[in-house]
Protein backbone atom coordinates (compact mmCIF):
# COMPACT_ATOMS: atom_id res chain seq x y z
CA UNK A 1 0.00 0.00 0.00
CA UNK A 2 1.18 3.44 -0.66
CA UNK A 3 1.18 5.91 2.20
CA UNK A 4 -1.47 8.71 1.10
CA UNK A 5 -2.25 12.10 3.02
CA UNK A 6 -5.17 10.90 5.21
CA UNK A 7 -3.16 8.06 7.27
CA UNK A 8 -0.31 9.94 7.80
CA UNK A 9 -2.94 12.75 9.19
CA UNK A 10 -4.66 10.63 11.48
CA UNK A 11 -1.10 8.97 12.47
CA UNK A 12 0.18 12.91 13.22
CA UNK A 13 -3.06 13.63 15.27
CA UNK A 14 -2.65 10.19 17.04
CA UNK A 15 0.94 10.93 18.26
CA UNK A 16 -0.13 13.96 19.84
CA UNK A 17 0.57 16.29 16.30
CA UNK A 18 -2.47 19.87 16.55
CA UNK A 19 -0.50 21.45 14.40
CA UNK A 20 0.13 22.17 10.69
CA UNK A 21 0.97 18.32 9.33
CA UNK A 22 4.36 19.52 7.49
CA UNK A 23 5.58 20.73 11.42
CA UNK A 24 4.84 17.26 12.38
CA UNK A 25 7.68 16.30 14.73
CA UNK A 26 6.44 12.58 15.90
CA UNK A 27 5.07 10.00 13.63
CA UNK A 28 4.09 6.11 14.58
CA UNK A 29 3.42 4.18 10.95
CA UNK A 30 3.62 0.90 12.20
CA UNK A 31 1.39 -1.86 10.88
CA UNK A 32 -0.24 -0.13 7.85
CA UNK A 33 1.13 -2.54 4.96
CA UNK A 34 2.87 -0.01 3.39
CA UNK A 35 5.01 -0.45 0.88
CA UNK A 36 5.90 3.19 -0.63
CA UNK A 37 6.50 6.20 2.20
CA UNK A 38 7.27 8.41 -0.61
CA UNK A 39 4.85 11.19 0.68
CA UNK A 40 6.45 11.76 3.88
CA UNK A 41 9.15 13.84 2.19
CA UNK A 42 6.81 16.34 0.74
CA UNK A 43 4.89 15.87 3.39
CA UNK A 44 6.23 15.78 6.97
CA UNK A 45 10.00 17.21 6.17
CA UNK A 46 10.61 18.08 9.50
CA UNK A 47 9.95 14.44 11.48
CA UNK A 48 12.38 13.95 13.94
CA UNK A 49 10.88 10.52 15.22
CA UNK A 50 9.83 8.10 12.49
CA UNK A 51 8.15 4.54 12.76
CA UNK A 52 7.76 2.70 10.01
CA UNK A 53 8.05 -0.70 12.21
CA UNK A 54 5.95 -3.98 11.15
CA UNK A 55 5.26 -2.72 6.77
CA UNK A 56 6.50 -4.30 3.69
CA UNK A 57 8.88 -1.95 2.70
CA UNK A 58 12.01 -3.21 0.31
CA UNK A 59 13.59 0.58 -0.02
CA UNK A 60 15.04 3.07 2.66
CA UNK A 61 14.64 5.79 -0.31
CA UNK A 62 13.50 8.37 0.13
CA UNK A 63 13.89 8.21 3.89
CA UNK A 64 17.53 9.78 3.38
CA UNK A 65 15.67 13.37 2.65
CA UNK A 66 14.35 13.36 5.97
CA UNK A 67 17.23 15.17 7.38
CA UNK A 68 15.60 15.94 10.49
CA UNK A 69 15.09 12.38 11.90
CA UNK A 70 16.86 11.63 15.33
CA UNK A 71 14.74 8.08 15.85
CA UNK A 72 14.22 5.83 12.93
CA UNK A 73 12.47 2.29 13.64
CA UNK A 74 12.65 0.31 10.37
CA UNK A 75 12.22 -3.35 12.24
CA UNK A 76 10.11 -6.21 10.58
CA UNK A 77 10.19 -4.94 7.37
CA UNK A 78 11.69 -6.44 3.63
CA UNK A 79 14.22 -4.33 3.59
CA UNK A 80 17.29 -5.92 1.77
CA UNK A 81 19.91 -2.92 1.96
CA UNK A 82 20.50 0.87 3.41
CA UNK A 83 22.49 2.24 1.04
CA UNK A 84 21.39 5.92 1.17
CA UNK A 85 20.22 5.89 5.28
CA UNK A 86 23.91 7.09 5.42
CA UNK A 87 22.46 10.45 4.90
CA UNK A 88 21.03 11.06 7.78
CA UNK A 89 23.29 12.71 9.94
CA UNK A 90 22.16 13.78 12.90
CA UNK A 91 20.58 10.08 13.83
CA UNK A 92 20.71 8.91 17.05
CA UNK A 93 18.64 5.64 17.18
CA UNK A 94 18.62 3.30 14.29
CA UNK A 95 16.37 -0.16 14.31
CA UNK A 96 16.17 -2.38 11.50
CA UNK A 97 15.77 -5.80 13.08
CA UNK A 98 13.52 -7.98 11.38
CA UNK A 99 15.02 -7.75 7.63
CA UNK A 100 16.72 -9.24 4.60
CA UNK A 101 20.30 -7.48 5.27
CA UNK A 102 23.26 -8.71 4.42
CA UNK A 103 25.24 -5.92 4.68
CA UNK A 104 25.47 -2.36 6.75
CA UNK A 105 25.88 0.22 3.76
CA UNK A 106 25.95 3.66 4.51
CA UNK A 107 25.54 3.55 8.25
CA UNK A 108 28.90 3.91 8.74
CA UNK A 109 28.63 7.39 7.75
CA UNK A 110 26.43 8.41 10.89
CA UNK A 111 28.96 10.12 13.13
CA UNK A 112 25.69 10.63 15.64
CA UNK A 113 24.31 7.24 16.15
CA UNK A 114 24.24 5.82 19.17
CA UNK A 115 21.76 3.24 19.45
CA UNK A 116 22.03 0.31 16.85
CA UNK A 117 19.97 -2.69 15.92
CA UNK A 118 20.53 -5.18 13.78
CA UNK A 119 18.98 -8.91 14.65
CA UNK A 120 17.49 -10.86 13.10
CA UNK A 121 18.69 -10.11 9.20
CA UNK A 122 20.84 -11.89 7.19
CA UNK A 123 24.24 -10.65 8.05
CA UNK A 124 27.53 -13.39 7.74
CA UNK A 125 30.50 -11.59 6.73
CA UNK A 126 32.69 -10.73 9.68
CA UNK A 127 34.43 -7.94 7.57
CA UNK A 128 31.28 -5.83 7.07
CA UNK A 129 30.49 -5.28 10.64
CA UNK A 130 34.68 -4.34 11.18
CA UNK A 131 33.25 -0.61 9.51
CA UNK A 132 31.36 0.09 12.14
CA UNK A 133 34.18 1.50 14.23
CA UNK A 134 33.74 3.90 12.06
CA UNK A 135 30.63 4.88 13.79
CA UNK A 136 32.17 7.20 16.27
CA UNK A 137 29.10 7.90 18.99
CA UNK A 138 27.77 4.21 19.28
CA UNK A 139 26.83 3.13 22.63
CA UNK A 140 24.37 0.55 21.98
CA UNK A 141 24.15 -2.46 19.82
CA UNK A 142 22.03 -5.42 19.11
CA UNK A 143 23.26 -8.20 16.33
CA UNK A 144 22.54 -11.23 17.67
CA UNK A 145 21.01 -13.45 16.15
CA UNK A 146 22.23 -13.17 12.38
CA UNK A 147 24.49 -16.07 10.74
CA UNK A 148 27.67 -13.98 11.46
CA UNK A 149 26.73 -14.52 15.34
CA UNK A 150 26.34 -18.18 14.32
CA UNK A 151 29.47 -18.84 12.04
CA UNK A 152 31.88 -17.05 14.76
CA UNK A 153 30.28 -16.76 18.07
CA UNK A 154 33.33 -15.61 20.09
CA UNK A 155 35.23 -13.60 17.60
CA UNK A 156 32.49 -11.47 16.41
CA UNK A 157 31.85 -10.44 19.91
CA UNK A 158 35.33 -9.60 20.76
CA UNK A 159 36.22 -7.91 17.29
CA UNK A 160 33.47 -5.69 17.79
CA UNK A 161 34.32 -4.89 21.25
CA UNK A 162 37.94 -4.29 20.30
CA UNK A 163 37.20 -1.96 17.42
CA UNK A 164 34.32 0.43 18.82
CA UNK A 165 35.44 2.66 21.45
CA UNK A 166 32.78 4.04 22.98
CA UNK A 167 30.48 0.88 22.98
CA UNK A 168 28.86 0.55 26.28
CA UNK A 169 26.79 -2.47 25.74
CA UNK A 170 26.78 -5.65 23.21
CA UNK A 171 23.90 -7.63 22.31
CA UNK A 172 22.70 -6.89 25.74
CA UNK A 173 25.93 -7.17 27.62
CA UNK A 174 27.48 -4.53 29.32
CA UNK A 175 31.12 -3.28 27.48
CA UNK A 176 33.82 -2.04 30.04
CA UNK A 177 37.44 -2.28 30.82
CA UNK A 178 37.17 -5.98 32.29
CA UNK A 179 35.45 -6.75 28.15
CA UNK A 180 38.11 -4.72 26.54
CA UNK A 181 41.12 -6.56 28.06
CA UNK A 182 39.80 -10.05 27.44
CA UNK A 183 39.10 -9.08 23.84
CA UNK A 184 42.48 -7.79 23.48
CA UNK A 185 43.84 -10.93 24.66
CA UNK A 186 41.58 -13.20 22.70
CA UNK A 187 42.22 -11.35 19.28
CA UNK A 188 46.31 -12.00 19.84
CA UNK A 189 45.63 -15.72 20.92
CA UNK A 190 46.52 -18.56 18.55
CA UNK A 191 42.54 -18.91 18.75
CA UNK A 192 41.81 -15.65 18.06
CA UNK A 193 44.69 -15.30 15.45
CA UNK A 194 43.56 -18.30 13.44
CA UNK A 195 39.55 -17.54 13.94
CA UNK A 196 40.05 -13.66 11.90
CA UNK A 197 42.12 -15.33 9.13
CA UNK A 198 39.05 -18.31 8.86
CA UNK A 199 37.20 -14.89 8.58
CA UNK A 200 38.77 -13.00 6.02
């Protein structure tokens, strides 16, 4: 279904929204089958909290126009990639559980996000999650359970923990010094050493 004027009106009124439906700051567009969100642009350009949780969207476009979005639930959807979510730059809180991903794309380009989920897609490849250092304010972040989990169950926990600074918590584990030393040790282990060549 394509998004038209009248459910994203009753959505803005429902999160609270009196006001002009372009000022719109809050918008929950969970569980409406939709498939195109291409009106929200022209729309609702200033959104700064966007849920498009539990639809049958494929495409992040043209989500990356929304340059005002600090929360973006994309969980339970189709989506199979987020090339141009890269975009958003002043993100905060990211959730696309529930997918077809097998990659991360462009979120490695959101120097403001610190909340990330990812379960539940279709992520295996050790060296695509190794970008995400480059996400320099994550805090937060939820893989498990995609095949990568799966395929290397201690190494993609340590590797992670080794290569994002400022992570606090790991699939639901809290990150400190104590985390950080035995991932250091683990990743210059004969284990460890073998297990990230076995990975590529």
């Amino acid at each position: 279904m394509r998004l038209d004027r009248a459910v994203l009106a009753q959505a803005a009124l429902v999160s609270g929204e009196v006001g002009p439906l372009e000022d719109a700051a809050d918008l929950n567009l969970s569980n409406k089958e939709l498939e195109d969100v291409s009106l929200l642009v022209e729309e609702t350009p200033y959104v700064e909290n966007l849920n498009l949780a539990f639809n049958h969207l494929q495409r992040t476009s043209p989500l990356q126009k929304l340059s005002h979005l600090t929360r973006l639930n994309l969980s339970h959807n189709a989506l199979l990639d987020v090339e141009r979510l890269g975009a958003l730059k002043d993100l905060n809180v990211l959730n696309l559980s529930k997918n077809k991903l097998t990659s991360i794309g462009s979120i490695v380009e959101m120097q403001e996000l610190e909340e990330l989920w990812l379960r539940d897609n279709q992520i295996a490849e050790l060296p695509a999650l190794q970008h995400l250092a480059l996400c320099s304010s994550l805090k937060r972040l939820v893989l498990k359970p995609n095949p990568v989990c799966r395929l290397y169950p201690e190494l993609y926990y340590h590797l992670l923990v080794h290569l994002i600074s400022t992570l606090e918590v790991l699939d639901g584990k809290r990150v400190g010094d104590a985390e950080r030393e035995a991932a250091d040790k683990y990743l210059n282990s004969t284990e460890g050493k073998q297990q990230l060549r076995e990975a590529g």
